[in-house]
Protein backbone atom coordinates (compact mmCIF):
# COMPACT_ATOMS: atom_id res chain seq x y z
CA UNK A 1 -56.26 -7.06 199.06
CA UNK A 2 -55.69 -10.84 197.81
CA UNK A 3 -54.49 -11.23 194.39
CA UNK A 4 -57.30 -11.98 191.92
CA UNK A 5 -57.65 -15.57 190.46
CA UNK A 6 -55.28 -15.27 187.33
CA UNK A 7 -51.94 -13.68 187.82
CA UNK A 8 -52.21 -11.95 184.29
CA UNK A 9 -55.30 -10.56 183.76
CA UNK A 10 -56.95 -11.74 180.12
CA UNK A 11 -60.09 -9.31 179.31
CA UNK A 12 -63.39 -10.42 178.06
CA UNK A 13 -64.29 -8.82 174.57
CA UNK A 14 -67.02 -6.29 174.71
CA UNK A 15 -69.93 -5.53 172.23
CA UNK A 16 -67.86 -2.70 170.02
CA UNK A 17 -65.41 -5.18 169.11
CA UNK A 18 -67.65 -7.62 167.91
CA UNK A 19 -70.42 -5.71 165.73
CA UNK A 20 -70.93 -1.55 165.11
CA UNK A 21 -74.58 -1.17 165.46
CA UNK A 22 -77.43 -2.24 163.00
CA UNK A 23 -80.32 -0.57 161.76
CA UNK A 24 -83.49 -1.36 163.61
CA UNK A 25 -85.75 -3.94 162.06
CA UNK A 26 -88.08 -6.22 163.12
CA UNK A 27 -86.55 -10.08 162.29
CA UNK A 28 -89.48 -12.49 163.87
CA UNK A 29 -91.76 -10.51 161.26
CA UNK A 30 -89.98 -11.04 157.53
CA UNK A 31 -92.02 -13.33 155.11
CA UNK A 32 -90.86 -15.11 152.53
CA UNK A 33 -92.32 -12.62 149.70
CA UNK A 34 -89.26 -10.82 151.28
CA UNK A 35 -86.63 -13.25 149.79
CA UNK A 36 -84.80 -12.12 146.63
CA UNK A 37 -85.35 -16.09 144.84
CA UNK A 38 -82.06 -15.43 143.06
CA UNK A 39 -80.44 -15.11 145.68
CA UNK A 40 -78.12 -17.76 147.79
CA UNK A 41 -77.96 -17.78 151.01
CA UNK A 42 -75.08 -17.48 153.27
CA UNK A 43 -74.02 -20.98 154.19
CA UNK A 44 -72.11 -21.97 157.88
CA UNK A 45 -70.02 -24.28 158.27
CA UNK A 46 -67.95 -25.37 161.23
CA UNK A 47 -67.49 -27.39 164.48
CA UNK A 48 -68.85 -26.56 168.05
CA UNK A 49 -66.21 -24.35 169.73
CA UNK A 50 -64.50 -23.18 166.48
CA UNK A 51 -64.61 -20.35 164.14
CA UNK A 52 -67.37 -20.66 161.64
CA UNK A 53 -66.84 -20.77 157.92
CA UNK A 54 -69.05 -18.44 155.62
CA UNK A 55 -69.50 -19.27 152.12
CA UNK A 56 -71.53 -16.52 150.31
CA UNK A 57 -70.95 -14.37 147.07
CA UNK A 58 -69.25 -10.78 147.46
CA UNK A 59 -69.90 -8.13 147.69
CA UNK A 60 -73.35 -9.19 149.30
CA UNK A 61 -76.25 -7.17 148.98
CA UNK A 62 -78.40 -7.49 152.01
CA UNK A 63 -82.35 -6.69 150.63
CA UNK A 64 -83.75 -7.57 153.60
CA UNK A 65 -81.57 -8.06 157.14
CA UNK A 66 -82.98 -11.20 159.14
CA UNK A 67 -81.94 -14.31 161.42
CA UNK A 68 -81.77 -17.57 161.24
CA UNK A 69 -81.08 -21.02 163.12
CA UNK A 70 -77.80 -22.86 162.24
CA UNK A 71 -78.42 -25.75 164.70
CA UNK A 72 -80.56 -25.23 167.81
CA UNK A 73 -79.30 -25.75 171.29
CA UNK A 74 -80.54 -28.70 173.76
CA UNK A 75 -79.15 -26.73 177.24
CA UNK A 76 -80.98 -24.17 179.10
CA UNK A 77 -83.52 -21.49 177.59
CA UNK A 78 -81.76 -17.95 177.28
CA UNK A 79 -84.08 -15.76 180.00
CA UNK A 80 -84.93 -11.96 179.59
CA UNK A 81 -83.13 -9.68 181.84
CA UNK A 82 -80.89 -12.72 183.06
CA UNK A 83 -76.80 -12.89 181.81
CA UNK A 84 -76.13 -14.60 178.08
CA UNK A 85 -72.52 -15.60 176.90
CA UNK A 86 -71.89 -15.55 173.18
CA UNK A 87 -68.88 -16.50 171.36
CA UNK A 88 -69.50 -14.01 167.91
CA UNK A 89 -67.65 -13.69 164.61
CA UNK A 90 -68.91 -10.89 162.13
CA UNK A 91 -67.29 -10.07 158.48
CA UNK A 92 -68.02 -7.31 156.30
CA UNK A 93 -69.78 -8.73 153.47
CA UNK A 94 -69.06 -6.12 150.92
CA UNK A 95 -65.63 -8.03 150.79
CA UNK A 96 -65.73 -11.40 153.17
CA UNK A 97 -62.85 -9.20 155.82
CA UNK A 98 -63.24 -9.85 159.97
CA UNK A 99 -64.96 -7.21 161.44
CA UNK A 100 -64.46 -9.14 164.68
CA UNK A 101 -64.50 -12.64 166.09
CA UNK A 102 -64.66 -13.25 169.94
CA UNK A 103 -62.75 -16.73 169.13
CA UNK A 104 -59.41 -14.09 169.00
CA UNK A 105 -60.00 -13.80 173.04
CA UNK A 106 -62.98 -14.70 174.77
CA UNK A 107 -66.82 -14.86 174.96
CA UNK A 108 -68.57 -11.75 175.26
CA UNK A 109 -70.89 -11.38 178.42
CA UNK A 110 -74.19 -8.99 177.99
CA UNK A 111 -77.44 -9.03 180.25
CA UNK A 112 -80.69 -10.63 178.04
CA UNK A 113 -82.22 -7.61 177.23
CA UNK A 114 -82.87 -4.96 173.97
CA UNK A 115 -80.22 -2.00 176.05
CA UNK A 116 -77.64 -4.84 176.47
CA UNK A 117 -77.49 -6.64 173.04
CA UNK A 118 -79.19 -3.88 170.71
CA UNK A 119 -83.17 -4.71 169.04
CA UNK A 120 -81.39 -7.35 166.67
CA UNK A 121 -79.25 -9.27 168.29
CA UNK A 122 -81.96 -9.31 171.20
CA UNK A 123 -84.76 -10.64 168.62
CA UNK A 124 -82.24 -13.13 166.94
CA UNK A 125 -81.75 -14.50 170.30
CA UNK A 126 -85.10 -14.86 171.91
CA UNK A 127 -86.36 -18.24 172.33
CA UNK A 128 -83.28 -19.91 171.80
CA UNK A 129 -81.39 -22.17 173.81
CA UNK A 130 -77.55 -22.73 175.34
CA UNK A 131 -76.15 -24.64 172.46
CA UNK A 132 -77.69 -23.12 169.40
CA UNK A 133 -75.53 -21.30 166.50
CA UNK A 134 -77.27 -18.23 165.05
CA UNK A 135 -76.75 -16.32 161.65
CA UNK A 136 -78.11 -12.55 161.60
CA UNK A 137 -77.48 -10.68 158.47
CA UNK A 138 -77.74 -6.73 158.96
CA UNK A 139 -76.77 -3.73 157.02
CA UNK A 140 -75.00 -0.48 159.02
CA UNK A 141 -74.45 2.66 157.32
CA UNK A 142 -74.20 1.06 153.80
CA UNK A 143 -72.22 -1.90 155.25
CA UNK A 144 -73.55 -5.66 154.97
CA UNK A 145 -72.60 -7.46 158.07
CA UNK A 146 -72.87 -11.63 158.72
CA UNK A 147 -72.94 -12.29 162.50
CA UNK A 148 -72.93 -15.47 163.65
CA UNK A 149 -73.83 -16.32 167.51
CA UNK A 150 -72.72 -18.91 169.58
CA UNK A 151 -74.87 -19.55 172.51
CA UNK A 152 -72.86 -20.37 175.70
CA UNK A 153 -73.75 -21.79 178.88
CA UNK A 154 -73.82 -18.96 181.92
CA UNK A 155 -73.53 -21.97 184.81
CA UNK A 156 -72.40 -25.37 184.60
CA UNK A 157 -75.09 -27.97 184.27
CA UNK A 158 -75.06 -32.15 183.36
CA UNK A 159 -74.94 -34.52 186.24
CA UNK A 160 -74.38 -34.60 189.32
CA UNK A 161 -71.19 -35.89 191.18
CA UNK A 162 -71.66 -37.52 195.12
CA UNK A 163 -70.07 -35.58 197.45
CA UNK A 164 -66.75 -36.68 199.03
CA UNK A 165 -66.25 -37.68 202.51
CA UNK A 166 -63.61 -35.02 204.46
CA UNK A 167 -63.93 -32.44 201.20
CA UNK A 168 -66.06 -29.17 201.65
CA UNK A 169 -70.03 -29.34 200.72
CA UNK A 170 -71.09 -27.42 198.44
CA UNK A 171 -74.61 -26.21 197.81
CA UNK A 172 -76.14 -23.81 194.78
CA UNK A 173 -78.77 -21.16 194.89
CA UNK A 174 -81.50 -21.30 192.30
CA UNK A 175 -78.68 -19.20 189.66
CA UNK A 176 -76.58 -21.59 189.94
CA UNK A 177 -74.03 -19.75 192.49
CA UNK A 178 -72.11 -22.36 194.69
CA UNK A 179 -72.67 -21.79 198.56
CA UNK A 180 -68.64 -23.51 199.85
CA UNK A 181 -69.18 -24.86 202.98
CA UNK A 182 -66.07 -25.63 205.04
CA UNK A 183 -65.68 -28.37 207.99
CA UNK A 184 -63.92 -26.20 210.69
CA UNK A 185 -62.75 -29.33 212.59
CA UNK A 186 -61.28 -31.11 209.13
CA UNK A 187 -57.78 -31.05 208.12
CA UNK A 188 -56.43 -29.68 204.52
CA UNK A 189 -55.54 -32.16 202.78
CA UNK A 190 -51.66 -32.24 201.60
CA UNK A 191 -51.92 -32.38 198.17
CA UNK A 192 -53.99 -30.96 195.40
CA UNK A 193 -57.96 -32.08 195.77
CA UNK A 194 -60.03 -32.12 192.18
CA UNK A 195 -63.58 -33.46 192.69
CA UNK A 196 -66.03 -32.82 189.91
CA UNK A 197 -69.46 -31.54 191.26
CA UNK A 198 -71.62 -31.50 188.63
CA UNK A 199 -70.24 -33.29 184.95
CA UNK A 200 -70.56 -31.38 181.80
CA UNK A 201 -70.93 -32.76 178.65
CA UNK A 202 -68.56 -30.69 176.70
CA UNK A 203 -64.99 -31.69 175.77
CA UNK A 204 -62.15 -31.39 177.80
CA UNK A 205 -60.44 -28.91 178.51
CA UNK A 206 -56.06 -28.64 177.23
CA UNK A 207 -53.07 -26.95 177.98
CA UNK A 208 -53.19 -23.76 175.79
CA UNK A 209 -56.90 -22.71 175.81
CA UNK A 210 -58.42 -20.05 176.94
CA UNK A 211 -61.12 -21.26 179.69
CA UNK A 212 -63.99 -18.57 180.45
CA UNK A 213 -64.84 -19.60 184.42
CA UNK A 214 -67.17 -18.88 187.55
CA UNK A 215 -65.82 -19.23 190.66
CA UNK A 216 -66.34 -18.57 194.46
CA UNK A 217 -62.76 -19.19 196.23
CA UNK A 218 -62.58 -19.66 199.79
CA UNK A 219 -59.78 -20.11 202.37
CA UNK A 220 -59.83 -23.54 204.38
CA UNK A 221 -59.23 -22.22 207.92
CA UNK A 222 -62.29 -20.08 207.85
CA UNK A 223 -64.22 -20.76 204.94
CA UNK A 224 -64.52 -17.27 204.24
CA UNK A 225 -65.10 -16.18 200.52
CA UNK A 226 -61.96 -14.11 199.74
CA UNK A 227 -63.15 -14.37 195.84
CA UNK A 228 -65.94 -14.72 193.43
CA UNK A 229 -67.05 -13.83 190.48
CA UNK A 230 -70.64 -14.44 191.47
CA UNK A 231 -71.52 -10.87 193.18
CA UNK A 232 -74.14 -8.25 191.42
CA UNK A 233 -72.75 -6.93 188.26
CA UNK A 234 -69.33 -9.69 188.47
CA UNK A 235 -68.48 -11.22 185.15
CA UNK A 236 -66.96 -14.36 184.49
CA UNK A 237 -63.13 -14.39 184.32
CA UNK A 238 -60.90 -15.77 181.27
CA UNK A 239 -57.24 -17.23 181.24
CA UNK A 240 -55.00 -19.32 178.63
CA UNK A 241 -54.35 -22.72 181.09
CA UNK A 242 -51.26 -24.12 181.25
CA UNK A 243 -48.83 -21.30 180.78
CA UNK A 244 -48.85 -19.52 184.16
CA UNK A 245 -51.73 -17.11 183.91
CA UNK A 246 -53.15 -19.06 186.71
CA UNK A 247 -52.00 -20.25 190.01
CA UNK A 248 -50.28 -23.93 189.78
CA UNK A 249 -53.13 -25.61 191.36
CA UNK A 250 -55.82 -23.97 188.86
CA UNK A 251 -53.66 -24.78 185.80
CA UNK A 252 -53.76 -28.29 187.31
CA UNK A 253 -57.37 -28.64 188.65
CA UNK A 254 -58.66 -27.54 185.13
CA UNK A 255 -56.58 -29.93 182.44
CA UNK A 256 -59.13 -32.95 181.36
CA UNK A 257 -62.39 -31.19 183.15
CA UNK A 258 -65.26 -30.90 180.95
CA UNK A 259 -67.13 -27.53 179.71
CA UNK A 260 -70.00 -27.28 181.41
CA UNK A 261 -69.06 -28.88 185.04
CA UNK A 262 -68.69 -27.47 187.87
CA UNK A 263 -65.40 -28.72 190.15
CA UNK A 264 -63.68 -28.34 192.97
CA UNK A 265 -60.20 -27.62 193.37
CA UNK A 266 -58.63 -27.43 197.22
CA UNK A 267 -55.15 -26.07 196.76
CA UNK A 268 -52.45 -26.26 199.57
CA UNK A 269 -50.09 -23.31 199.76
CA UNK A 270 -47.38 -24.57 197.61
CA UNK A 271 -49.34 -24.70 194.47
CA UNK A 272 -51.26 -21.82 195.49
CA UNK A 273 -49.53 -18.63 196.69
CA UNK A 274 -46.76 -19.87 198.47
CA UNK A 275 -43.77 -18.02 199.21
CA UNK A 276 -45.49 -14.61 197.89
CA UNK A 277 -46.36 -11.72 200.27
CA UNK A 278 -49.73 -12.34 199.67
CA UNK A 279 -51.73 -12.65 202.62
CA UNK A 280 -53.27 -15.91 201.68
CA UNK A 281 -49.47 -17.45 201.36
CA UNK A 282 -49.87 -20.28 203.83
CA UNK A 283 -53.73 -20.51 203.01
CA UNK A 284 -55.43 -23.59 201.67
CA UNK A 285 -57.64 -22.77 198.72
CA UNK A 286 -60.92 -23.79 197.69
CA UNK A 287 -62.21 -22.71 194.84
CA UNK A 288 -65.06 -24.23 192.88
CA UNK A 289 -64.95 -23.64 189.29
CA UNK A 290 -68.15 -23.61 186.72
CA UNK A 291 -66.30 -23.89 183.20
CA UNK A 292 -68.68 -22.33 180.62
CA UNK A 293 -65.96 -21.73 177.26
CA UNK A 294 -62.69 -23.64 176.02
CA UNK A 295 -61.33 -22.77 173.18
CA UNK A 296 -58.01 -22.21 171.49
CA UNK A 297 -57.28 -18.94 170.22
CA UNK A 298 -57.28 -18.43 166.50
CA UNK A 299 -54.20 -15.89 165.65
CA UNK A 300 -54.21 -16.58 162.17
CA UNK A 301 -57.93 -15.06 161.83
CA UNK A 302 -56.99 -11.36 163.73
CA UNK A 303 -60.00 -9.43 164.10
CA UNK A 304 -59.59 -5.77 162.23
CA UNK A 305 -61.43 -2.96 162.55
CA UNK A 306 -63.82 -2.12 159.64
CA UNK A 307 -66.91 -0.43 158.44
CA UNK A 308 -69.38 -0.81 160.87
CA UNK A 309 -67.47 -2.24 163.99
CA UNK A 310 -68.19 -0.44 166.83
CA UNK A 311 -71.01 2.60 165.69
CA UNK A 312 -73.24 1.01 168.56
CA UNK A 313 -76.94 1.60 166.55
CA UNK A 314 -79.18 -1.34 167.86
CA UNK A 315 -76.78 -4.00 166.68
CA UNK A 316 -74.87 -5.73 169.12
CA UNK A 317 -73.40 -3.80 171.59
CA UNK A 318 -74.87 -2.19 174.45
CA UNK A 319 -74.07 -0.95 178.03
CA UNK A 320 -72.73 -4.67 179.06
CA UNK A 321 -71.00 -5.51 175.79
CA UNK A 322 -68.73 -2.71 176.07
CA UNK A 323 -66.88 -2.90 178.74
CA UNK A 324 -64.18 -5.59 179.51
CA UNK A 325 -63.82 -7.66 183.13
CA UNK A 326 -62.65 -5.69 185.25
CA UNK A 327 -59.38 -6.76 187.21
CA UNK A 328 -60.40 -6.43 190.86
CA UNK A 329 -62.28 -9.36 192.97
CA UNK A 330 -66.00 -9.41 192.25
CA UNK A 331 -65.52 -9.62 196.19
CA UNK A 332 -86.85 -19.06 161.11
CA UNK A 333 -88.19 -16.37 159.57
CA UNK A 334 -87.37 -16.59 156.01
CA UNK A 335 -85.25 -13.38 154.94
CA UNK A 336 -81.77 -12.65 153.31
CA UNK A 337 -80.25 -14.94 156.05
CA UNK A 338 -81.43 -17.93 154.00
């Protein structure tokens, strides 16, 4: 069997990491009358891509648990029953502590639905779009938890690039998945190939950050698929670029690319697996590369595990949101959120 795409595995996080459970409640119906006046709200602060501040008074008391919008998103509508990626960061508001904070790692993949996410996570994110930031304030067992969601793209999407004459075509099916489609009378070419397909709009990606990718991978000679994480039930893979958790040509291909685009990255041998046993050692590679998350990993902000991480009671955190990536080939309603 091939070796997978990164040469050190990095694992997504998974729902019990990120927030225990919450009590069930029913956020698209609080009214105002259900607002303690006195009471401030919790205030976010932050950039795109980066940990969020919360300012609010401790211990908070959380009257009534609810949701609201930080900023909306402009990119595609999140779909029942398809995949969502969420970058999440949740503190125990009795004392302003990190219950978790996917920002340590990497985004968090669950399936749009109530058994995936849990009731309130589900109804925070219905109706939103790729791009928003969400706050949902819940209380579990006693403890008052402040979530806030980061909506993530699940496929690249911005505009399109023209094709290049003597590179592979590539097509996509209506989810997005890239269909690689190999000339069998074309030569490799020599050197690293890195042609954008479709250009995102998000910032560029640097040596050091951890990059949360699609891909399909095929070899040259046959344009056979020896990789993707595209397959039923696949999830998208994760590695820190630049420091040799990736082949050479993948730590290459993916410095300066924007979040958001898909791209192309033909590898010959020598920056691929060259002079390994593997079986694809003297293989060209072509892999094409949806970048959905880059972010640099915030050490200084360690997730702990506190009250309420992890209890799994219709907060987020379901049968998706547990478990990591695997490491074989995939073949505003007013309320106490202010």
């Amino acid at each position: 069997m091939p070796r997978r795409l990164m040469l050190l595995p990095v694992l997504l996080l998974g729902g019990t990491l990120v927030l225990g459970g919450c009590s069930s409640s029913v956020l698209a119906d609080v009214s105002a009358a259900t607002v303690v006046p006195s009471r401030a709200p919790v205030q976010v602060s932050g950039a795109v891509g980066e940990p969020p501040a919360l300012d609010y008074g401790t211990p908070y008391d959380v009257a009534q648990p609810g949701s609201r919008t930080i900023w909306p998103g402009t990119g595609e509508p999140v779909t029942l029953g398809e995949p969502v990626l969420l970058n999440m960061y949740a503190e125990d508001a009795r004392d302003g502590s990190v219950i978790s904070s996917t920002f340590n790692d990497a985004p968090a993949w669950y399936t749009m639905t109530p058994e995936s996410l849990g009731s309130n996570l589900y109804d925070t994110l219905r109706g939103q779009r790729v791009g928003a930031r969400l706050l949902l304030v819940e209380e579990d067992e006693g403890v008052p938890v402040v979530l806030v969601i980061d909506v993530l793209p699940i496929r690249a999407s911005g505009t399109d690039v023209p094709p290049v004459e003597g590179l592979p075509q590539v097509g996509r099916g209506d989810d997005g998945a890239p269909d690689v489609r190999v000339d069998p009378d074309a030569a490799p070419p020599e050197d690293l190939a890195v042609q954008p397909l479709v250009r995102g709009s998000g910032p560029q990606v640097q040596v050091g950050q951890v990059v949360t990718m699609r891909f399909t991978a095929v070899r040259w000679s046959d344009g056979k698929v020896f990789d993707t994480t595209w397959s039923a039930g696949a999830r998208p893979q994760s590695a820190t670029v630049g420091i040799g958790q990736l082949i050479d040509g993948l730590d290459q291909g993916l410095l300066e690319q924007t979040v958001g685009s898909q791209v192309m990255i033909v590898v010959p041998p020598h920056l691929g697996y060259g002079g390994t046993s593997s079986d694809l050692a003297d293989q060209t590679l072509v892999y094409v590369v949806d970048i959905l998350d880059a972010h640099f990993q915030v050490t200084d902000e360690a997730a702990v595990t506190g009250p309420g991480a992890g209890s799994g009671k219709g907060g987020a955190g379901g049968d998706d949101g547990d478990a990591p990536a695997d490491d074989e080939p995939s073949d505003p309603a007013a309320s106490d959120a202010g």
